[in-house]
N, C-alpha and C. Protein backbone atom coordinates (compact mmCIF):
# COMPACT_ATOMS: atom_id res chain seq x y z
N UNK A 1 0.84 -1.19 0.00
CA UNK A 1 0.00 0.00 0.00
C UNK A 1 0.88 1.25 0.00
N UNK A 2 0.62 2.62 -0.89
CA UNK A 2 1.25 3.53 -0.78
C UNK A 2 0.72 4.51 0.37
N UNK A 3 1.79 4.91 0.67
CA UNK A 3 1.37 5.93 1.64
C UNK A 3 1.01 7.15 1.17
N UNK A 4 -0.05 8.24 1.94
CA UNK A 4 -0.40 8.96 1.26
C UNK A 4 0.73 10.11 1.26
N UNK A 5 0.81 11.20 0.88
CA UNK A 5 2.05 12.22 0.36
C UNK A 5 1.20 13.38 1.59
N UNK A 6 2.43 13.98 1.89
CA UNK A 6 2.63 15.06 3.07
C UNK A 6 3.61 16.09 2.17
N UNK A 7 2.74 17.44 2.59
CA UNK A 7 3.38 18.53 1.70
C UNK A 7 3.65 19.66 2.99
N UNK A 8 4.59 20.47 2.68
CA UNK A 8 5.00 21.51 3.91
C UNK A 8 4.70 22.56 3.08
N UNK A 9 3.76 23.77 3.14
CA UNK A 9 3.87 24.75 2.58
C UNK A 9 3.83 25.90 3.33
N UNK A 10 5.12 26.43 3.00
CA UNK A 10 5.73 28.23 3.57
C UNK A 10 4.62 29.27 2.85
N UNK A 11 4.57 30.23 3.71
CA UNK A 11 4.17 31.43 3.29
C UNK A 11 4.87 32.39 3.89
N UNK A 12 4.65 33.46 2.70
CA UNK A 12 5.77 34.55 3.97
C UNK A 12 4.57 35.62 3.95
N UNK A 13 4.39 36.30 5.16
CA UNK A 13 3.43 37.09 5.72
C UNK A 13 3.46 38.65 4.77
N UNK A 14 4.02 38.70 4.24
CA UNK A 14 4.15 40.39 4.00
C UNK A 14 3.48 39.84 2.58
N UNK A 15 1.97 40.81 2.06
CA UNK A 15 1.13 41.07 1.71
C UNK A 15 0.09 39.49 1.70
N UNK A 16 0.02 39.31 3.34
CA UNK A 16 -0.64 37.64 3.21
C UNK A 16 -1.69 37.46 2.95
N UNK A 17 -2.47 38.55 2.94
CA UNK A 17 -3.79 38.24 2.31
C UNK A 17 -4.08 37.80 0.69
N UNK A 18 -3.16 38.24 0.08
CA UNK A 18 -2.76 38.10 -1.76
C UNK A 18 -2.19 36.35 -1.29
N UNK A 19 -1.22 36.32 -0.77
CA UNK A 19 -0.08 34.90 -0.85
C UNK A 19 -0.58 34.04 -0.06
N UNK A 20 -1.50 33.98 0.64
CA UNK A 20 -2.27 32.82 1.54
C UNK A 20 -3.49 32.05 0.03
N UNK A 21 -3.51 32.96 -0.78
CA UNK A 21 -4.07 32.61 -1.86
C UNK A 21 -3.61 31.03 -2.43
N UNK A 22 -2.45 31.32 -2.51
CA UNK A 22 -1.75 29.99 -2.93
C UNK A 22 -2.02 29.11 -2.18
N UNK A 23 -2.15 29.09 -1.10
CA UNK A 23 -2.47 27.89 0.06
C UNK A 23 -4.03 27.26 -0.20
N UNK A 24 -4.93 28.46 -0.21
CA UNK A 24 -6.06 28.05 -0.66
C UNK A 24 -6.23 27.33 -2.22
N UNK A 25 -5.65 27.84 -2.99
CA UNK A 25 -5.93 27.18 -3.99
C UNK A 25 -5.21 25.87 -4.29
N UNK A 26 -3.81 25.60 -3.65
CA UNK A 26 -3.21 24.40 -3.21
C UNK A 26 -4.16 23.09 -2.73
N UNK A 27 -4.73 23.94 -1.77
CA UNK A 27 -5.80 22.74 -0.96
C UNK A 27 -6.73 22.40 -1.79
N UNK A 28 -7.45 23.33 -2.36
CA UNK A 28 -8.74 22.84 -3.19
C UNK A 28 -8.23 22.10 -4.35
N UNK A 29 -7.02 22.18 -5.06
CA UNK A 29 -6.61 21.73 -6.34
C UNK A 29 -6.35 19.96 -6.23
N UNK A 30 -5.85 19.73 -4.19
CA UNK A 30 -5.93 18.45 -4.34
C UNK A 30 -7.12 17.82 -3.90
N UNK A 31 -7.88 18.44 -3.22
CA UNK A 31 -9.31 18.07 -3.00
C UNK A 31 -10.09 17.76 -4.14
N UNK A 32 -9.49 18.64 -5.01
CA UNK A 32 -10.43 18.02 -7.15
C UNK A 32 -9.34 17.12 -7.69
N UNK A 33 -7.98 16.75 -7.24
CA UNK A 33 -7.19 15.69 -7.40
C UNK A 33 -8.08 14.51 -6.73
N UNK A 34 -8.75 14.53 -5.52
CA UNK A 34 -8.62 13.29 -4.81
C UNK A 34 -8.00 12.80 -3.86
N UNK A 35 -7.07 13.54 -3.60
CA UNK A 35 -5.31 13.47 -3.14
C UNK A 35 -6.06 13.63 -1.50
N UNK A 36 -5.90 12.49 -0.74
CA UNK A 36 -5.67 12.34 0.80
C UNK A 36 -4.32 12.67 1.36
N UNK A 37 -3.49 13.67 0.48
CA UNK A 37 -2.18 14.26 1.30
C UNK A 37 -2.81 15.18 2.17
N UNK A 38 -1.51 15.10 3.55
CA UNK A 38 -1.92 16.04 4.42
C UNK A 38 -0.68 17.36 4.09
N UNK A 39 -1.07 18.44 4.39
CA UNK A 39 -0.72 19.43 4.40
C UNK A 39 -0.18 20.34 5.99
N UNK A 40 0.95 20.84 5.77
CA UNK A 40 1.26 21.31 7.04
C UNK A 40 1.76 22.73 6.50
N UNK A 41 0.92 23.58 7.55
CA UNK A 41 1.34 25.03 6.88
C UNK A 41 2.51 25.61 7.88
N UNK A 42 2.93 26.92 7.20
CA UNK A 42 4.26 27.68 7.99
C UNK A 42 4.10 28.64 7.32
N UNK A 43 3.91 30.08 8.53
CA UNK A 43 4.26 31.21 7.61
C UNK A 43 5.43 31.83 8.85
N UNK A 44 6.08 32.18 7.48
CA UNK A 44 7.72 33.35 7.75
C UNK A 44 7.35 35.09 7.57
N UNK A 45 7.95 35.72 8.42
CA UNK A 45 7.88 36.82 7.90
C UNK A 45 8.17 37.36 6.66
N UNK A 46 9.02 36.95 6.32
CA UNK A 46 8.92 37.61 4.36
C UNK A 46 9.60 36.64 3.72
N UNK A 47 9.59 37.06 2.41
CA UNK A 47 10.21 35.93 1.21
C UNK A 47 11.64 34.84 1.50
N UNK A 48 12.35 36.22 2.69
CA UNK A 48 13.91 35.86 2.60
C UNK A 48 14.46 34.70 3.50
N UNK A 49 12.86 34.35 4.44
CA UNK A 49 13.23 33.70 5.43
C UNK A 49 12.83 32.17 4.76
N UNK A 50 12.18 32.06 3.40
CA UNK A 50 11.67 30.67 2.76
C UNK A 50 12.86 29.75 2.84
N UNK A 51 13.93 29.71 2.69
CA UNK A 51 14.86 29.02 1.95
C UNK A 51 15.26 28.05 3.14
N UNK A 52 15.90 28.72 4.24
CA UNK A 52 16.55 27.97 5.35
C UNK A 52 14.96 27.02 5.79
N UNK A 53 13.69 27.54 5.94
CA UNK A 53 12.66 26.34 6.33
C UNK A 53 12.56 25.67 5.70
N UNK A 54 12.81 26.06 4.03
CA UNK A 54 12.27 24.76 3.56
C UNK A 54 13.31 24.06 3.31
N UNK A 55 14.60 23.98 3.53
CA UNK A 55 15.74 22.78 3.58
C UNK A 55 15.58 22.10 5.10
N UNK A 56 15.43 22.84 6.35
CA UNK A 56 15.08 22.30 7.36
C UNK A 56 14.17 21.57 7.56
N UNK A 57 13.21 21.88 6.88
CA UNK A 57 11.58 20.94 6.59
C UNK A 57 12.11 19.71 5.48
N UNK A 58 12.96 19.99 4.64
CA UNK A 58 13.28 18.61 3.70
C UNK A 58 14.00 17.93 4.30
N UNK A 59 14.99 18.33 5.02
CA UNK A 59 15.07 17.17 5.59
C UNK A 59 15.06 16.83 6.85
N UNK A 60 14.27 16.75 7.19
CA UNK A 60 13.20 15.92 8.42
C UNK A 60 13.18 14.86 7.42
N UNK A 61 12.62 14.74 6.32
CA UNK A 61 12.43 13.58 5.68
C UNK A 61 10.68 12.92 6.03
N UNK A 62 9.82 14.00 6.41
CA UNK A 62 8.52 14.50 6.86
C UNK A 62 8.09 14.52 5.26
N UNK A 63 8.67 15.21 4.48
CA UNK A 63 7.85 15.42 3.38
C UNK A 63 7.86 14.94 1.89
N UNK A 64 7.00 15.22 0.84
CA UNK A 64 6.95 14.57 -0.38
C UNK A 64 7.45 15.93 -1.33
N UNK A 65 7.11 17.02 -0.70
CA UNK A 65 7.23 18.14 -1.57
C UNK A 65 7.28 19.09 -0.32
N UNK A 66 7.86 20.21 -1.00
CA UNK A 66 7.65 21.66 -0.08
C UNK A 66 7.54 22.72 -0.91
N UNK A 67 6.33 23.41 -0.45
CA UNK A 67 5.91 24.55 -1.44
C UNK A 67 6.21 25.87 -0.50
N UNK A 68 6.98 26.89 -1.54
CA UNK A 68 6.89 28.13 -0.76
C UNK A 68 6.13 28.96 -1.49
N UNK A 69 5.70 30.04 -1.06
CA UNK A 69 4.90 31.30 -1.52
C UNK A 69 4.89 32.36 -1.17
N UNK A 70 5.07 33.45 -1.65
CA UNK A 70 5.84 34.98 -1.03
C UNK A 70 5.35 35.78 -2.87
N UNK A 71 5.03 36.65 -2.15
CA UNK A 71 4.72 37.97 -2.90
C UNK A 71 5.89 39.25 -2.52
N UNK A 72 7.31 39.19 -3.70
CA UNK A 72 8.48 40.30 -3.55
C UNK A 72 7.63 41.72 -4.19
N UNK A 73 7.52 42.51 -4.07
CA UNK A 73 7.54 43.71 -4.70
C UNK A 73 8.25 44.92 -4.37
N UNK A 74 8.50 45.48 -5.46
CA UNK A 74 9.37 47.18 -5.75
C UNK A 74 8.86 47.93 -4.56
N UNK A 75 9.65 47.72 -2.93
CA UNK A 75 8.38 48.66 -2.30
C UNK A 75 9.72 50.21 -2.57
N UNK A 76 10.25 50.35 -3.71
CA UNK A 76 10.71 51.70 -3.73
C UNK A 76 11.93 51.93 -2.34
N UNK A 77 12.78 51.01 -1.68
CA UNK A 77 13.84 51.12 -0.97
C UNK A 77 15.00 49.86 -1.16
N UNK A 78 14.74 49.41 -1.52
CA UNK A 78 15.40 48.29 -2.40
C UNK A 78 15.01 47.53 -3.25
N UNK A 79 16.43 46.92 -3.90
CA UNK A 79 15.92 46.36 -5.39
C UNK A 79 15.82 44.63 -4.73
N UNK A 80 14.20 44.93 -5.27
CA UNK A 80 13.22 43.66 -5.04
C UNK A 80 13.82 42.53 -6.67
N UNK A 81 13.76 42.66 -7.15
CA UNK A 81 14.71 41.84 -7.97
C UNK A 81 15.85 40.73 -7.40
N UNK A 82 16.75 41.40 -6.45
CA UNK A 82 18.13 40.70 -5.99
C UNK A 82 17.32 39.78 -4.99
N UNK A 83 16.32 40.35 -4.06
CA UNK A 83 16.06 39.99 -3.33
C UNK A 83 15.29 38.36 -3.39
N UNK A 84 14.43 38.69 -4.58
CA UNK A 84 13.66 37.79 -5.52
C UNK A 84 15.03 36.78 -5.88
N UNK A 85 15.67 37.08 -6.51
CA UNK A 85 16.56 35.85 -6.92
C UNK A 85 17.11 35.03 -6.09
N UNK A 86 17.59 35.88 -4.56
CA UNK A 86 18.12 35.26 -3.64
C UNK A 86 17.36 33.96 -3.23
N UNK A 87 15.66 34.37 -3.04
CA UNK A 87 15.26 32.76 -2.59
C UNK A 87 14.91 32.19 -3.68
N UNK A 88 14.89 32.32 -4.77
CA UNK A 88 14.41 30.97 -5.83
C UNK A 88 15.63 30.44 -5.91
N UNK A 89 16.71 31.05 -6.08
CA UNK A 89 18.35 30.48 -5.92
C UNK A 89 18.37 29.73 -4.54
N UNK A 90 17.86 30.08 -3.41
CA UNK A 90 18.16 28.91 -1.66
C UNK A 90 17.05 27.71 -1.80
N UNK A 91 15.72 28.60 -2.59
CA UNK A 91 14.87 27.16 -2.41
C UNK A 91 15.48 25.65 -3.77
N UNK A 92 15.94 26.24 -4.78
CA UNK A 92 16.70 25.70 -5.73
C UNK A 92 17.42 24.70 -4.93
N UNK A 93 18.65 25.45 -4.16
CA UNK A 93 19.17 24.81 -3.29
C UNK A 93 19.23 23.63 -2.94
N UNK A 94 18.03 24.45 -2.06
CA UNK A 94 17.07 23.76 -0.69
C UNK A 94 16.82 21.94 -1.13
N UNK A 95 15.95 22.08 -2.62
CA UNK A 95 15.87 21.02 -3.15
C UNK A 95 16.89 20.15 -3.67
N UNK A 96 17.65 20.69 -4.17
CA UNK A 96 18.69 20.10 -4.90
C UNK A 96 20.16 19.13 -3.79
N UNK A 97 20.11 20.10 -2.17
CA UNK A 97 20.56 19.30 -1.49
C UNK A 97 20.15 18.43 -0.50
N UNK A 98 18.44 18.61 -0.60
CA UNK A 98 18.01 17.85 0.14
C UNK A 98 17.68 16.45 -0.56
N UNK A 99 17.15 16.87 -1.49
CA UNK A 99 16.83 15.70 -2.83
C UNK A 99 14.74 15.57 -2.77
N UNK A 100 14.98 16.54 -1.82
CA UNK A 100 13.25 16.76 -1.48
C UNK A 100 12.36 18.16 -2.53
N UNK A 101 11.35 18.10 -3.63
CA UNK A 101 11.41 18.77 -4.37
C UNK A 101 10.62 19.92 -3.51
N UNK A 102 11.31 21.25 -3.79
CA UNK A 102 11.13 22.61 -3.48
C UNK A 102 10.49 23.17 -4.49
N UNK A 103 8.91 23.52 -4.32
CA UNK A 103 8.30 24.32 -5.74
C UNK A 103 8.39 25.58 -5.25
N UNK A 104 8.06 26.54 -5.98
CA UNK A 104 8.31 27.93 -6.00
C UNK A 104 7.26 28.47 -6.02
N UNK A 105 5.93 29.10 -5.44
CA UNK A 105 4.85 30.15 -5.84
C UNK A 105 5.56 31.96 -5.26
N UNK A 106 6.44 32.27 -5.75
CA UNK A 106 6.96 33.03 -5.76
C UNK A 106 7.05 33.99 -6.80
N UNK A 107 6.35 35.27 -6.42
CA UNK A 107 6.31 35.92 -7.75
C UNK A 107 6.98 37.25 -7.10
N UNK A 108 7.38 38.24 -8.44
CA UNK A 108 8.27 39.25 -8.52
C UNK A 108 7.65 40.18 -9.44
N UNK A 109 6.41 40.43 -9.03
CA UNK A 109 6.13 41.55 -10.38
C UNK A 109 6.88 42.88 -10.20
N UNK A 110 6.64 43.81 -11.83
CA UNK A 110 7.58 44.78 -11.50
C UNK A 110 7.11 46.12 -11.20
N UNK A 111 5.70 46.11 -11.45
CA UNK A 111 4.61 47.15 -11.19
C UNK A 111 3.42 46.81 -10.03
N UNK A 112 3.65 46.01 -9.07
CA UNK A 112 2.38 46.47 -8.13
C UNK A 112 2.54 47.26 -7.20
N UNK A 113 1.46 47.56 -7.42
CA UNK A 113 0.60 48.75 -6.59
C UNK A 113 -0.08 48.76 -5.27
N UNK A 114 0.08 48.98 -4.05
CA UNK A 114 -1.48 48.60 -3.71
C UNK A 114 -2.76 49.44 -3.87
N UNK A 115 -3.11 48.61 -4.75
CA UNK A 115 -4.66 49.16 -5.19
C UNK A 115 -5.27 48.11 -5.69
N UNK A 116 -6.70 48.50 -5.16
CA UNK A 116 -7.53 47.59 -5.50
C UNK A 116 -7.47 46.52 -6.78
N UNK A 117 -7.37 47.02 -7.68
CA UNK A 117 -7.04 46.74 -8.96
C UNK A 117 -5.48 45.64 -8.99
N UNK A 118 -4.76 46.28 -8.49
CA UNK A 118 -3.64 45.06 -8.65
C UNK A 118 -3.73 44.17 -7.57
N UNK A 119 -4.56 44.42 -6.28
CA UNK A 119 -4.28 43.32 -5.36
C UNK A 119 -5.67 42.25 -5.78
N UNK A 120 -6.62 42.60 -6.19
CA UNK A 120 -7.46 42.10 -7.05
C UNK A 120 -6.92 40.65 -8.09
N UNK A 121 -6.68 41.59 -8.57
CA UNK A 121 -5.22 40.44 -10.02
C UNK A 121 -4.57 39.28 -8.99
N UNK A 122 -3.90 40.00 -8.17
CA UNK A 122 -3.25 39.26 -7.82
C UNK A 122 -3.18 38.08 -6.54
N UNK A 123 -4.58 38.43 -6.03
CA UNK A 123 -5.48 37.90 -5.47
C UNK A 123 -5.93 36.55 -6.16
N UNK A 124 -6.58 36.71 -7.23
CA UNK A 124 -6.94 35.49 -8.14
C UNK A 124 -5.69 34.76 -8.58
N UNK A 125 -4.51 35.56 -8.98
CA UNK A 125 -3.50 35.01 -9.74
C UNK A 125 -2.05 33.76 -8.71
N UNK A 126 -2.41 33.89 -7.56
CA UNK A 126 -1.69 33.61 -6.60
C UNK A 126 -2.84 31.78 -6.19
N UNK A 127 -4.13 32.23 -6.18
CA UNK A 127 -5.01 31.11 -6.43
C UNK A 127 -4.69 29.91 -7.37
N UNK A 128 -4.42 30.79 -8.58
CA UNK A 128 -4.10 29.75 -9.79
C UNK A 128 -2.70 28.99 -9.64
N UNK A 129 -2.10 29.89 -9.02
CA UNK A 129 -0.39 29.29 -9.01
C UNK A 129 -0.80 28.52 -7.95
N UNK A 130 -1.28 28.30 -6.86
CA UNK A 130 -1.55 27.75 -5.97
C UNK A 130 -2.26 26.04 -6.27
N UNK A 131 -3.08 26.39 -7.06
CA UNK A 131 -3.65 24.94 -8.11
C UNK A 131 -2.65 24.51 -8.94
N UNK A 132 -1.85 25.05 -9.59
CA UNK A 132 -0.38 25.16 -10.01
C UNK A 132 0.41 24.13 -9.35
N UNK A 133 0.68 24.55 -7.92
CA UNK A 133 1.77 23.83 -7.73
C UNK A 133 1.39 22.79 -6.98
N UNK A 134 -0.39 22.50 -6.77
CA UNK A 134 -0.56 21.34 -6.12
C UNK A 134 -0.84 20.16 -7.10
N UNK A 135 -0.90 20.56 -8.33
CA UNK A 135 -0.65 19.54 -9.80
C UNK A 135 0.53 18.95 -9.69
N UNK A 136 1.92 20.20 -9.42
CA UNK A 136 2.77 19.51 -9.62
C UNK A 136 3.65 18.81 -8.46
N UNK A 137 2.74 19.03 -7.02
CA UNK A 137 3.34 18.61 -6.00
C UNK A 137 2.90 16.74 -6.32
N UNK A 138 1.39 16.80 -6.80
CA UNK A 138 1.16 15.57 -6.80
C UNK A 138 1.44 14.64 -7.64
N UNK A 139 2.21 15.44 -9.35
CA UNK A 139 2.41 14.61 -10.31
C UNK A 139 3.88 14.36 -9.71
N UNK A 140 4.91 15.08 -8.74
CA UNK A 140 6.06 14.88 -8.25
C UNK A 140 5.99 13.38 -7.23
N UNK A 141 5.29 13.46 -6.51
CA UNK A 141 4.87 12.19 -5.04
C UNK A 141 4.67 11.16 -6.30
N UNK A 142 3.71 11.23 -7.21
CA UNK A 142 3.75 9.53 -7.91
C UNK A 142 4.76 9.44 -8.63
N UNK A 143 5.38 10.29 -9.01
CA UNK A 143 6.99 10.06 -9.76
C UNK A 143 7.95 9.38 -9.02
N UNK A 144 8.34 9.98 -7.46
CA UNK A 144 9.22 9.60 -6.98
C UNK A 144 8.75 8.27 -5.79
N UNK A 145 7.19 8.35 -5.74
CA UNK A 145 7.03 6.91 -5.25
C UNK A 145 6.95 5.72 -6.33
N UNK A 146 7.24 5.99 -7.12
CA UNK A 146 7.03 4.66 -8.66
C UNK A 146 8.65 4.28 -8.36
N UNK A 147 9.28 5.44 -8.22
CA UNK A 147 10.97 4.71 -8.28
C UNK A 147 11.42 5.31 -9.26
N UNK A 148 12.64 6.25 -9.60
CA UNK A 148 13.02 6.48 -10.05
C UNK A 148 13.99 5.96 -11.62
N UNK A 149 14.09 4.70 -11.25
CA UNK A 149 15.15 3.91 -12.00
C UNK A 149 14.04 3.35 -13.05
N UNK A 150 12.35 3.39 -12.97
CA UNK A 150 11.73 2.34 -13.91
C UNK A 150 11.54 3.60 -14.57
N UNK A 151 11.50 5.41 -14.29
CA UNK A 151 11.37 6.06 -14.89
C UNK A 151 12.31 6.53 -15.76
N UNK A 152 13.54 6.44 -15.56
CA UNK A 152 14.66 6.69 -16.23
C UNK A 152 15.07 5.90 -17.35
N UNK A 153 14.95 4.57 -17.15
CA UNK A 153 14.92 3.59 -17.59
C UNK A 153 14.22 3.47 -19.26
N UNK A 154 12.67 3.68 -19.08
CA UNK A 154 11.97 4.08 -19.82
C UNK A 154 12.39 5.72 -20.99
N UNK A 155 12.95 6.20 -20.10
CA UNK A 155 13.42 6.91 -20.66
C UNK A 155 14.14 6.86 -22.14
């Protein structure tokens, strides 16, 4: 019998009402999967703190996937760009030395605002990435519970 898949998903608090989006739409995406994974949430204060939890969370060896989610924006005192690269570069990392896959709902737009209008957008758009990455948290768990070697193999 397979066991069912356990996902860790980060949020970072700074604009959490937009980036908790992803969480919600995470959950519902495996609820229309089917998917009896359990979910364990974590929120960080901002984007920069994703990287070190989610290598600490991979390896526990607790999880099938770890999703982070953080909304960077231009708040006009530093360049949100560097900052942005820094964690998709640790969660990269994160995955790559844990061997535990690290998805990214991490976005960097280069114009928001807060206003209705862009937190709106981005309100819905953080939803979708959120269904997003619970597709690919779950097409990841039957990949790496099949075994790697019959997939390669095939290859």
């Amino acid at each position: 019998m397979t066991k069912s898949p356990k996902y860790a998903f980060i949020k970072a608090q700074w604009h959490a009402k937009i980036v908790d989006q992803a969480f919600v739409g995470f959950e519902e995406k495996l609820a229309e999967l089917g998917s009896n994974a359990a979910v364990e949430a974590y929120n960080v204060p901002g984007a920069f703190e994703m990287p070190l939890l989610a290598q600490k969370l991979a390896e526990t060896g607790r999880y099938d996937a770890v999703i982070a989610a953080a909304l960077v924006v231009d708040g006009g005192i530093y360049r949100h760009d560097f900052v942005a690269s820094a964690v998709v570069d640790g969660l990269m990392k994160a995955g790559l030395k844990t061997g535990v896959p690290v998805l990214s709902v991490s976005l960097t737009p280069h114009h928001f605002q807060p206003s209705l209008e862009h937190e709106a957008f981005y309100f819905e758009h953080f939803l979708k990435k959120g269904r997003e990455a619970a597709e690919a948290a779950a097409q990841l768990s039957t990949l790496y519970a099949s075994g790697l070697d019959a997939q390669t193999q095939a290859a």
